[in-house]
PDB file of N, CA and C in Angstrom:
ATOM      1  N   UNK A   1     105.085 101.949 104.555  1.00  0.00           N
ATOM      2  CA  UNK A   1     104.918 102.168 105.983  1.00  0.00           C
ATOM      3  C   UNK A   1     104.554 103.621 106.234  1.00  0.00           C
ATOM      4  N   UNK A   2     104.770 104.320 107.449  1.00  0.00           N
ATOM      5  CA  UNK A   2     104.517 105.250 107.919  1.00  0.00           C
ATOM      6  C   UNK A   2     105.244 106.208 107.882  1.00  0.00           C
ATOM      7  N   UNK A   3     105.346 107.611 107.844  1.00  0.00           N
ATOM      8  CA  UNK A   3     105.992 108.758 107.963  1.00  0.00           C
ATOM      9  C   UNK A   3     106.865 108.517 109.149  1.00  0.00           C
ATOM     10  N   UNK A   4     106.237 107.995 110.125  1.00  0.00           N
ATOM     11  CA  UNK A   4     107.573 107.668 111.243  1.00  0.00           C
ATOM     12  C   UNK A   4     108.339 106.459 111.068  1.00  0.00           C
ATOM     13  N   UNK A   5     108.230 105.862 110.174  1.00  0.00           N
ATOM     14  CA  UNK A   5     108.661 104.370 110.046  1.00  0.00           C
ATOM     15  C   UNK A   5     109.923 104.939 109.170  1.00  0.00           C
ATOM     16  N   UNK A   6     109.626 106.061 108.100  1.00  0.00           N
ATOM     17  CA  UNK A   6     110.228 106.881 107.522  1.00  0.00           C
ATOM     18  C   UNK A   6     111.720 107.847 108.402  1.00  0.00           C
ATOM     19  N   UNK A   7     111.430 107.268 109.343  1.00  0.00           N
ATOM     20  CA  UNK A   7     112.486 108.654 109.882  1.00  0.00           C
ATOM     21  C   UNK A   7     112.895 107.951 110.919  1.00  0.00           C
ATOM     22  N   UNK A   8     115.118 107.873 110.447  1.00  0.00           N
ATOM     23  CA  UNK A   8     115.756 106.934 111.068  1.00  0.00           C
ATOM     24  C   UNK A   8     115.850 107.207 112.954  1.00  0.00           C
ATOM     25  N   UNK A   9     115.860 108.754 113.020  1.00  0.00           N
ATOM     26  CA  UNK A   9     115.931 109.471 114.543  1.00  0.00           C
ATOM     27  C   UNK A   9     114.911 108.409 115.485  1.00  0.00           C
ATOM     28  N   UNK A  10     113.957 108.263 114.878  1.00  0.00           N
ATOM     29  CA  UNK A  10     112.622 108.114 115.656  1.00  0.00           C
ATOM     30  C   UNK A  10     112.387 106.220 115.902  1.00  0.00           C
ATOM     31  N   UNK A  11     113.244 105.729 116.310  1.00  0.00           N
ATOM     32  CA  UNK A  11     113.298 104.633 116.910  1.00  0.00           C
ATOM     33  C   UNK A  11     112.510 103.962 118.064  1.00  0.00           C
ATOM     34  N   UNK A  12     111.890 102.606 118.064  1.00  0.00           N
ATOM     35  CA  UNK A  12     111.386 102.639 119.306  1.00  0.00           C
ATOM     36  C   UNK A  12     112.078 101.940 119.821  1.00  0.00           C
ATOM     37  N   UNK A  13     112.604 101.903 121.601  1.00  0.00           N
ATOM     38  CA  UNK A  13     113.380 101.034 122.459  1.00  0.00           C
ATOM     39  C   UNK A  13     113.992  99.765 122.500  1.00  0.00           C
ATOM     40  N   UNK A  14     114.984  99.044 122.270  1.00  0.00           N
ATOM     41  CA  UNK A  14     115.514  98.086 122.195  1.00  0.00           C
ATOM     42  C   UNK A  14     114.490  96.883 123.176  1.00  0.00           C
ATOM     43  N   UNK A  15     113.737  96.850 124.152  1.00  0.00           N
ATOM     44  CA  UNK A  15     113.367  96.121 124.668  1.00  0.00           C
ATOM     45  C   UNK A  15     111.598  96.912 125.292  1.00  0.00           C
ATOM     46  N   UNK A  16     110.841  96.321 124.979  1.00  0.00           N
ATOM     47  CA  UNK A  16     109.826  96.969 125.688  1.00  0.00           C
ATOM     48  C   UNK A  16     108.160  95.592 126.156  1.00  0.00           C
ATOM     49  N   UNK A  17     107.600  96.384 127.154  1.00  0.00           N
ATOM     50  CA  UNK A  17     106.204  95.172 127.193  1.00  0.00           C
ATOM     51  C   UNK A  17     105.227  96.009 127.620  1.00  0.00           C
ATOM     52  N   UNK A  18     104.129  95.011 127.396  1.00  0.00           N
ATOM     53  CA  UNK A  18     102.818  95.715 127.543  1.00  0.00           C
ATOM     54  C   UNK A  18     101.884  95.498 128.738  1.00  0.00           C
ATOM     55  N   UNK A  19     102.955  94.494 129.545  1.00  0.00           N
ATOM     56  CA  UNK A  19     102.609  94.390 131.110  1.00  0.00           C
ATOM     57  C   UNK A  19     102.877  95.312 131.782  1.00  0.00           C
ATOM     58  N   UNK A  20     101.963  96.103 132.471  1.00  0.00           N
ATOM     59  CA  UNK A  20     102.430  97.517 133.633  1.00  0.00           C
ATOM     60  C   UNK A  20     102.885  96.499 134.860  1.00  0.00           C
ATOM     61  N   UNK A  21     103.221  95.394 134.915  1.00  0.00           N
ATOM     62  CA  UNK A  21     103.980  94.797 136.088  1.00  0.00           C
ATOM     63  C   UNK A  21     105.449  94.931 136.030  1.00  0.00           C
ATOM     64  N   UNK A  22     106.016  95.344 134.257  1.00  0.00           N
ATOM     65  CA  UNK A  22     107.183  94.885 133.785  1.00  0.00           C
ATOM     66  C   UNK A  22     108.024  96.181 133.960  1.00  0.00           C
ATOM     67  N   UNK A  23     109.400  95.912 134.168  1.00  0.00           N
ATOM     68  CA  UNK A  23     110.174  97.099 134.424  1.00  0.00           C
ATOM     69  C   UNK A  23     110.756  98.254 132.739  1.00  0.00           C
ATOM     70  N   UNK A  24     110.148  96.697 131.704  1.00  0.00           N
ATOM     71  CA  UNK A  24     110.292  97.936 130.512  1.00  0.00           C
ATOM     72  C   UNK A  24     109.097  98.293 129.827  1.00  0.00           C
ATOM     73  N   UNK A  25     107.916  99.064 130.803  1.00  0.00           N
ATOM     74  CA  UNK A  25     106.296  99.084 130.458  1.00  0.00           C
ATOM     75  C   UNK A  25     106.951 100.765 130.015  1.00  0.00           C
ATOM     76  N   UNK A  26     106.351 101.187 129.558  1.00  0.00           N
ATOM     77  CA  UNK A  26     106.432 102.791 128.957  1.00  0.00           C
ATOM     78  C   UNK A  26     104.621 102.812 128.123  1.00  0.00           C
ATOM     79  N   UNK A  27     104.198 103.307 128.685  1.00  0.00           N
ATOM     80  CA  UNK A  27     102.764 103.732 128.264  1.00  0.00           C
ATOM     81  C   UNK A  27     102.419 104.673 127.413  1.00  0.00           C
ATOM     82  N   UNK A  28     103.654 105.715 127.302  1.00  0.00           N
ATOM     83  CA  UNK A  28     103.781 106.724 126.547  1.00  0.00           C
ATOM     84  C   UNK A  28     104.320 106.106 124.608  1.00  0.00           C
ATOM     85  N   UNK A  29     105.280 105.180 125.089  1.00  0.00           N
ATOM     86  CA  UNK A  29     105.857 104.793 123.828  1.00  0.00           C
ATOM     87  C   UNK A  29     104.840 103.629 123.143  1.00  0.00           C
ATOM     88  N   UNK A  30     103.551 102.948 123.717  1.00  0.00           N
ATOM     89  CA  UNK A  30     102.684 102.479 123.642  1.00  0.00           C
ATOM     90  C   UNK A  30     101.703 102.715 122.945  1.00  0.00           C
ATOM     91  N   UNK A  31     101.433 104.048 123.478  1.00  0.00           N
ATOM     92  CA  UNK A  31     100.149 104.924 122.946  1.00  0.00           C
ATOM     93  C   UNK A  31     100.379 105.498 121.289  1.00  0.00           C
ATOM     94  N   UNK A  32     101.756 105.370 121.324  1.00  0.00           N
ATOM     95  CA  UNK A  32     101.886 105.908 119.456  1.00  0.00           C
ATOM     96  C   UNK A  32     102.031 104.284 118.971  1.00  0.00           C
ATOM     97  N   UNK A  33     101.940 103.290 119.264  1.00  0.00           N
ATOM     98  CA  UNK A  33     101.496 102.228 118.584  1.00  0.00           C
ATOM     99  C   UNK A  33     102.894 101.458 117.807  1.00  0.00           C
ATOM    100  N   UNK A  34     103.497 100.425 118.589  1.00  0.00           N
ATOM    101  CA  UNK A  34     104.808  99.925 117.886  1.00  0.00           C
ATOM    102  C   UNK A  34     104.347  98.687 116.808  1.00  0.00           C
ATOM    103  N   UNK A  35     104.901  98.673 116.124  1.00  0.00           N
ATOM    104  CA  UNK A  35     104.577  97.609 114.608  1.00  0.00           C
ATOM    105  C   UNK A  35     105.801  96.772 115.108  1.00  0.00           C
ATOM    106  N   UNK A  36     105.665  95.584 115.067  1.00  0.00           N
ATOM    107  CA  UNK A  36     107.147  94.085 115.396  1.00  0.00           C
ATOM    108  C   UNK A  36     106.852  93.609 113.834  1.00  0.00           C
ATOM    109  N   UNK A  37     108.031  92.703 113.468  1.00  0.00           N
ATOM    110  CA  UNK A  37     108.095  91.923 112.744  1.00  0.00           C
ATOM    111  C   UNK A  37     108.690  91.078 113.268  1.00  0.00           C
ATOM    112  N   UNK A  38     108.341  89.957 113.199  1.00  0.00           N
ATOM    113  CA  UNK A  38     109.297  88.289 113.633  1.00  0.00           C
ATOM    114  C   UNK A  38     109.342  87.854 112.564  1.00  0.00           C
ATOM    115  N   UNK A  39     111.006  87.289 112.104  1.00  0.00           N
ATOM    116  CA  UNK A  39     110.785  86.194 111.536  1.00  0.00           C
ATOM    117  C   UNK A  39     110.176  86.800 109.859  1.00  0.00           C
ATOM    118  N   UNK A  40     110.635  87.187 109.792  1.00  0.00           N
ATOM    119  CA  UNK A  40     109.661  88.191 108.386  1.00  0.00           C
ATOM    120  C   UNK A  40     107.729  88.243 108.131  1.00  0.00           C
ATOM    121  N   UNK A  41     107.393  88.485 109.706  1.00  0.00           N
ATOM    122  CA  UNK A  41     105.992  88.070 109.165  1.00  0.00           C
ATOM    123  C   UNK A  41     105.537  89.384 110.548  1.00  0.00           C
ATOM    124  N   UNK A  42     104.601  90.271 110.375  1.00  0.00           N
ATOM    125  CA  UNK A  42     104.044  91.029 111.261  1.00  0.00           C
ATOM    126  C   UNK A  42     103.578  90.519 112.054  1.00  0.00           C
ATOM    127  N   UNK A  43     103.628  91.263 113.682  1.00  0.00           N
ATOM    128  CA  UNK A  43     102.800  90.358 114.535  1.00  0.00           C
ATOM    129  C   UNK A  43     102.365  91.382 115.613  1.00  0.00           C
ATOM    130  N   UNK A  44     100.849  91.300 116.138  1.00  0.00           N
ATOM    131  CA  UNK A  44      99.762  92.103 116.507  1.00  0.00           C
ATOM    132  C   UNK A  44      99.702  91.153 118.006  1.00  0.00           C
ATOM    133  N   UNK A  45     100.210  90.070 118.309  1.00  0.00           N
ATOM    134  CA  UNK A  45     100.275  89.139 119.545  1.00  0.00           C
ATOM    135  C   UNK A  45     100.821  89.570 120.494  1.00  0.00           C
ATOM    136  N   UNK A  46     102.158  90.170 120.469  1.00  0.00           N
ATOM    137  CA  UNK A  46     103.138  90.594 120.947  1.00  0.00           C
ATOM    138  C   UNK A  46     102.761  91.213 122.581  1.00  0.00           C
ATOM    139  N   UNK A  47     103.368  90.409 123.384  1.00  0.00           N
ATOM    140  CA  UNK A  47     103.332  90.591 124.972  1.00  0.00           C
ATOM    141  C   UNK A  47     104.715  91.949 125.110  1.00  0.00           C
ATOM    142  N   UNK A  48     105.901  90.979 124.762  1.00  0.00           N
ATOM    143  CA  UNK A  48     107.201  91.575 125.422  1.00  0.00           C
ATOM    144  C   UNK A  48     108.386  91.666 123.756  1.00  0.00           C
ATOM    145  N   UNK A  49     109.340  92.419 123.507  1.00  0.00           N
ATOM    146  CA  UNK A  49     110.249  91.832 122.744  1.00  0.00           C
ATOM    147  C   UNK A  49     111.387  92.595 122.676  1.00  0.00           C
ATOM    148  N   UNK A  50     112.275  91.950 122.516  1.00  0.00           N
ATOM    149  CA  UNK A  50     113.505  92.505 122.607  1.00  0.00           C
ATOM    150  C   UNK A  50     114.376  92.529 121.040  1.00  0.00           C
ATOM    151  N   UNK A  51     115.255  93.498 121.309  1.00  0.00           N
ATOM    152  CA  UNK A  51     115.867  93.526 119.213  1.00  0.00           C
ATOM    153  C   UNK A  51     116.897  93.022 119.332  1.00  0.00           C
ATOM    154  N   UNK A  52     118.206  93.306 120.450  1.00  0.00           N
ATOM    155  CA  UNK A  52     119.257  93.553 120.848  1.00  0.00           C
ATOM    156  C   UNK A  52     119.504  91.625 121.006  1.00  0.00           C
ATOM    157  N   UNK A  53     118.468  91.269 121.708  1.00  0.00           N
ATOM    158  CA  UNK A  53     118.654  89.626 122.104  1.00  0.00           C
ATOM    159  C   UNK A  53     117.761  88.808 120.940  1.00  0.00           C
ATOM    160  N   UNK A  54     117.019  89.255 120.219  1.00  0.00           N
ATOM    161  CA  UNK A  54     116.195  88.492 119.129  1.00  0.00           C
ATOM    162  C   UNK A  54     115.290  87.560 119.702  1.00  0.00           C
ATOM    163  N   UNK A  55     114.352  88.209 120.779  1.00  0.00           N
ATOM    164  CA  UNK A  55     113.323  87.404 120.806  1.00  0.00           C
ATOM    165  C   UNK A  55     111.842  88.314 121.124  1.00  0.00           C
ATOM    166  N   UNK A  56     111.052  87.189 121.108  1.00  0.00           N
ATOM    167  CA  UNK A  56     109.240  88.046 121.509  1.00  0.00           C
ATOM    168  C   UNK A  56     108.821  87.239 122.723  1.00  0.00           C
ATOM    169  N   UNK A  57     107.883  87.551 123.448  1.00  0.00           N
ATOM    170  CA  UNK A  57     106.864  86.853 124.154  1.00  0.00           C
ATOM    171  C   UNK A  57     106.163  86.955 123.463  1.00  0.00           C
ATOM    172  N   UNK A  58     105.047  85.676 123.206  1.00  0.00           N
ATOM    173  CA  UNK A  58     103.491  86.126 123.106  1.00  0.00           C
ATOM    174  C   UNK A  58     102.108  85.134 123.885  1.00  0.00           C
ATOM    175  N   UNK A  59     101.242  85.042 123.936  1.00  0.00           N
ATOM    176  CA  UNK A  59     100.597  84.976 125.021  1.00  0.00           C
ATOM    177  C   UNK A  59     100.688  83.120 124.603  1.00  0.00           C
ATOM    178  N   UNK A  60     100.667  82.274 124.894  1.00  0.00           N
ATOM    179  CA  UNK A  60     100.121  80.854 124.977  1.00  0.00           C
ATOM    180  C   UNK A  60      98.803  80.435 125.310  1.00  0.00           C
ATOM    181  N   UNK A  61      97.803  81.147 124.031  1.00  0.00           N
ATOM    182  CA  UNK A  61      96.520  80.596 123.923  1.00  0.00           C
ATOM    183  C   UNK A  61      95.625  81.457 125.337  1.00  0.00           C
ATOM    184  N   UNK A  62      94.729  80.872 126.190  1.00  0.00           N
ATOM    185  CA  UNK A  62      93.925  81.608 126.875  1.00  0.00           C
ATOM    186  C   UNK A  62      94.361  80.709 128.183  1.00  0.00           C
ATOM    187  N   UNK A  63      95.240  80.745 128.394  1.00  0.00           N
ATOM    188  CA  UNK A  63      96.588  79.545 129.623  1.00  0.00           C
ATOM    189  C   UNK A  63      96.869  81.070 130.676  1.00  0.00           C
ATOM    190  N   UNK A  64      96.319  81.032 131.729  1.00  0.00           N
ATOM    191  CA  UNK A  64      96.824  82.156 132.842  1.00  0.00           C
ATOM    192  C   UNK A  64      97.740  81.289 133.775  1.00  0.00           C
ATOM    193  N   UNK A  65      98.326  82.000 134.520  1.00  0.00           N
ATOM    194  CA  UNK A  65      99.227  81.109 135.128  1.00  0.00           C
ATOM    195  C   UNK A  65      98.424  81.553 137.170  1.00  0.00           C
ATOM    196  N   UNK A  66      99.079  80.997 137.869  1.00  0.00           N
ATOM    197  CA  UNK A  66      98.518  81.100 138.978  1.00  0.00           C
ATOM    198  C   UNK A  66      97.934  82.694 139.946  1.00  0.00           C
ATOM    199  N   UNK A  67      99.632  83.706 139.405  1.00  0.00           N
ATOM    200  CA  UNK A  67      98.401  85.111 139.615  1.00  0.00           C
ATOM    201  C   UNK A  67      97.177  85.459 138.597  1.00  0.00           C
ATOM    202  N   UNK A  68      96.900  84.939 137.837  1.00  0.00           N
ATOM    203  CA  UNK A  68      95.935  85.561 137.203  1.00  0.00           C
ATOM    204  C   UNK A  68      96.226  85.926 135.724  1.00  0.00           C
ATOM    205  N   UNK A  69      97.699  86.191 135.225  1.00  0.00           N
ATOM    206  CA  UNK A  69      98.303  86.607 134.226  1.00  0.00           C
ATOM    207  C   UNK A  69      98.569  85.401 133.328  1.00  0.00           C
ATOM    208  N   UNK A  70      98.286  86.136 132.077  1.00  0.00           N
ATOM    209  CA  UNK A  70      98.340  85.628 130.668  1.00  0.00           C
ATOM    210  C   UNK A  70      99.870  84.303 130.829  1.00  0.00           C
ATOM    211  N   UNK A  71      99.945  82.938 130.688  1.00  0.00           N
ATOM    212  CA  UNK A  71     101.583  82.634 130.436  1.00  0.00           C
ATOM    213  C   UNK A  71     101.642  82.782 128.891  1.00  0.00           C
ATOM    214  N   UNK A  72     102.771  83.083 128.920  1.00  0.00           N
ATOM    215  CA  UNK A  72     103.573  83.545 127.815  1.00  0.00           C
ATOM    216  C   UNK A  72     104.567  82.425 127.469  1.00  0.00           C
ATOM    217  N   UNK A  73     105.071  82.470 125.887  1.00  0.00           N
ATOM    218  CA  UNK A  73     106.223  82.158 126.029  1.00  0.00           C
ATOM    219  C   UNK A  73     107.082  82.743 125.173  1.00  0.00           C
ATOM    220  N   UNK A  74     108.277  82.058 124.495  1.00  0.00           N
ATOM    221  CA  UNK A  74     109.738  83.058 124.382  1.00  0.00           C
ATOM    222  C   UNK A  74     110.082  82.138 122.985  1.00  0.00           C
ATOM    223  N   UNK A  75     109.782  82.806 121.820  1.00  0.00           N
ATOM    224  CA  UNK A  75     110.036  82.610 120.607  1.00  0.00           C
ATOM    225  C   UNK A  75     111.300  83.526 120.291  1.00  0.00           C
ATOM    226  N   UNK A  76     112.239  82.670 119.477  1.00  0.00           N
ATOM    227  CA  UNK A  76     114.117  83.198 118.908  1.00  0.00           C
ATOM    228  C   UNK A  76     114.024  83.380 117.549  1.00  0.00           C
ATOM    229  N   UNK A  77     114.217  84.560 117.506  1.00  0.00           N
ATOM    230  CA  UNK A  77     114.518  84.729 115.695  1.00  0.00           C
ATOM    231  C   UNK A  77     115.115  86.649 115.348  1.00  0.00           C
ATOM    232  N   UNK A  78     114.890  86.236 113.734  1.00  0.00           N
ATOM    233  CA  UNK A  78     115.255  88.250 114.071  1.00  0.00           C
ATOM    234  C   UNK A  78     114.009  89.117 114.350  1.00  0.00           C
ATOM    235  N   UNK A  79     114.028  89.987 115.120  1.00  0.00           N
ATOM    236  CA  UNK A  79     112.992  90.975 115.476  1.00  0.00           C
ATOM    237  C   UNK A  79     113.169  92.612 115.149  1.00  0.00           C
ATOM    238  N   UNK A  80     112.120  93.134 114.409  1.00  0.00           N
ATOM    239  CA  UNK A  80     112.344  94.466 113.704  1.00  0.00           C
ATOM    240  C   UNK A  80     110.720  95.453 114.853  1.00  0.00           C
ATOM    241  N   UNK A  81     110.900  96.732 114.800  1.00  0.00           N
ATOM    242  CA  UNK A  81     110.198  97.277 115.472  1.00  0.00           C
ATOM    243  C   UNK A  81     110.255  98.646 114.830  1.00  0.00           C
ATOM    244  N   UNK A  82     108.998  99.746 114.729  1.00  0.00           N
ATOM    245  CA  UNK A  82     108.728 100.667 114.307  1.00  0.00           C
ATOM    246  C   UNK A  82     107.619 101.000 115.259  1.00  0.00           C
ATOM    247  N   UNK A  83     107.879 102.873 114.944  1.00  0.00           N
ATOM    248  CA  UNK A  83     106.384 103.326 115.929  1.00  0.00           C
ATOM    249  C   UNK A  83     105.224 103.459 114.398  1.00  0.00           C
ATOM    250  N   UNK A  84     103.910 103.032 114.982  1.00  0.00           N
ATOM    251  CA  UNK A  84     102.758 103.251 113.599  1.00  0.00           C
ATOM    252  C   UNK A  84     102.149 104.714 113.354  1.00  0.00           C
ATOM    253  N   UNK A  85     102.681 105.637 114.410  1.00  0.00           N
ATOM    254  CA  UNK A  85     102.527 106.730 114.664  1.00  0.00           C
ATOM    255  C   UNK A  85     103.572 108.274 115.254  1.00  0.00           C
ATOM    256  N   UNK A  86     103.522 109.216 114.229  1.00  0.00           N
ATOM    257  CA  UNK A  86     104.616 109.634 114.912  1.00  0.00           C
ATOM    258  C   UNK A  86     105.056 110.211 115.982  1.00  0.00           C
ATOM    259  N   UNK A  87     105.344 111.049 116.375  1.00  0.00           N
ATOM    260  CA  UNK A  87     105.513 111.842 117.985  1.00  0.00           C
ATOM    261  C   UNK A  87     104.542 112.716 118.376  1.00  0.00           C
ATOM    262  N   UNK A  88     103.872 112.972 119.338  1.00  0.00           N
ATOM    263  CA  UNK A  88     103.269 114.751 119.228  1.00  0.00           C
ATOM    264  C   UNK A  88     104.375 115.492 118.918  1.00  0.00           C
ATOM    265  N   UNK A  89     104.051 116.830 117.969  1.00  0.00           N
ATOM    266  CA  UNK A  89     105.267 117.773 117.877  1.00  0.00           C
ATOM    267  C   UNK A  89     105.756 117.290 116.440  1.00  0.00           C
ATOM    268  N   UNK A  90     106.171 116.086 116.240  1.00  0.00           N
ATOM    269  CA  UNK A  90     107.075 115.870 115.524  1.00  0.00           C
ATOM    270  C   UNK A  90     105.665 115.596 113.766  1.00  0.00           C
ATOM    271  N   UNK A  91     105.962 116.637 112.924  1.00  0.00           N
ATOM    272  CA  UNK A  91     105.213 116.460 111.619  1.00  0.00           C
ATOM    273  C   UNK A  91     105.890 116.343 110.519  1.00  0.00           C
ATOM    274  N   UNK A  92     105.538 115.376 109.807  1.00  0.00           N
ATOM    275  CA  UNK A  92     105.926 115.168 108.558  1.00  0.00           C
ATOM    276  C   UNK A  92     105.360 116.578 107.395  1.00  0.00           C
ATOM    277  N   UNK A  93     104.655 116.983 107.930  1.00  0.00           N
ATOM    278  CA  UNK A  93     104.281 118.833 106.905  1.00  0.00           C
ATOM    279  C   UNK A  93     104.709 119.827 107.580  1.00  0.00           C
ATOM    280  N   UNK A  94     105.072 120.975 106.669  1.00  0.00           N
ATOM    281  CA  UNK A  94     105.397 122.062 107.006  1.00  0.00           C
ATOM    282  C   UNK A  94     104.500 123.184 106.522  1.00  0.00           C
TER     283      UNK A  94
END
């Protein structure tokens, strides 16, 4: 993995999504790029997911629901999360 994947401090959020409608959107923690694992298998789908409760959203095919937005649904299992990138500021060289 990654130099930040490497370094226990540097955690990403117990719950986060990639809807700016959603109250756990962070654009900042976004932009350095989070890696999920479900289930022991990587996943690049990923709407919403939580660690703490063990689950993901991910989108249900090309299915919008009546505003306009992607439906989703809500897969249970264990869920692991890393940033693919590390902080500004924060370097693995000295």
């Amino acid at each position: 993995m990654t130099d930040a994947a490497n370094n226990p401090g540097d955690t990403p959020p117990d719950r986060l999504s990639t809807n700016p409608r959603s109250p756990h959107f962070d654009m900042e923690k976004l932009q350095r790029g989070i890696g999920i694992r479900f289930k022991d298998r990587v996943r690049n789908d990923v709407e919403e997911y939580c660690i703490s409760e063990g689950w993901i959203r991910v989108a249900a095919g090309k299915t919008k629901d009546r505003n306009g937005q992607p439906l989703t649904i809500k897969l249970s299992g264990p869920v692991e999360a890393w940033y693919e990138r590390a902080a500004e500021g924060e370097s693995g060289e000295e």
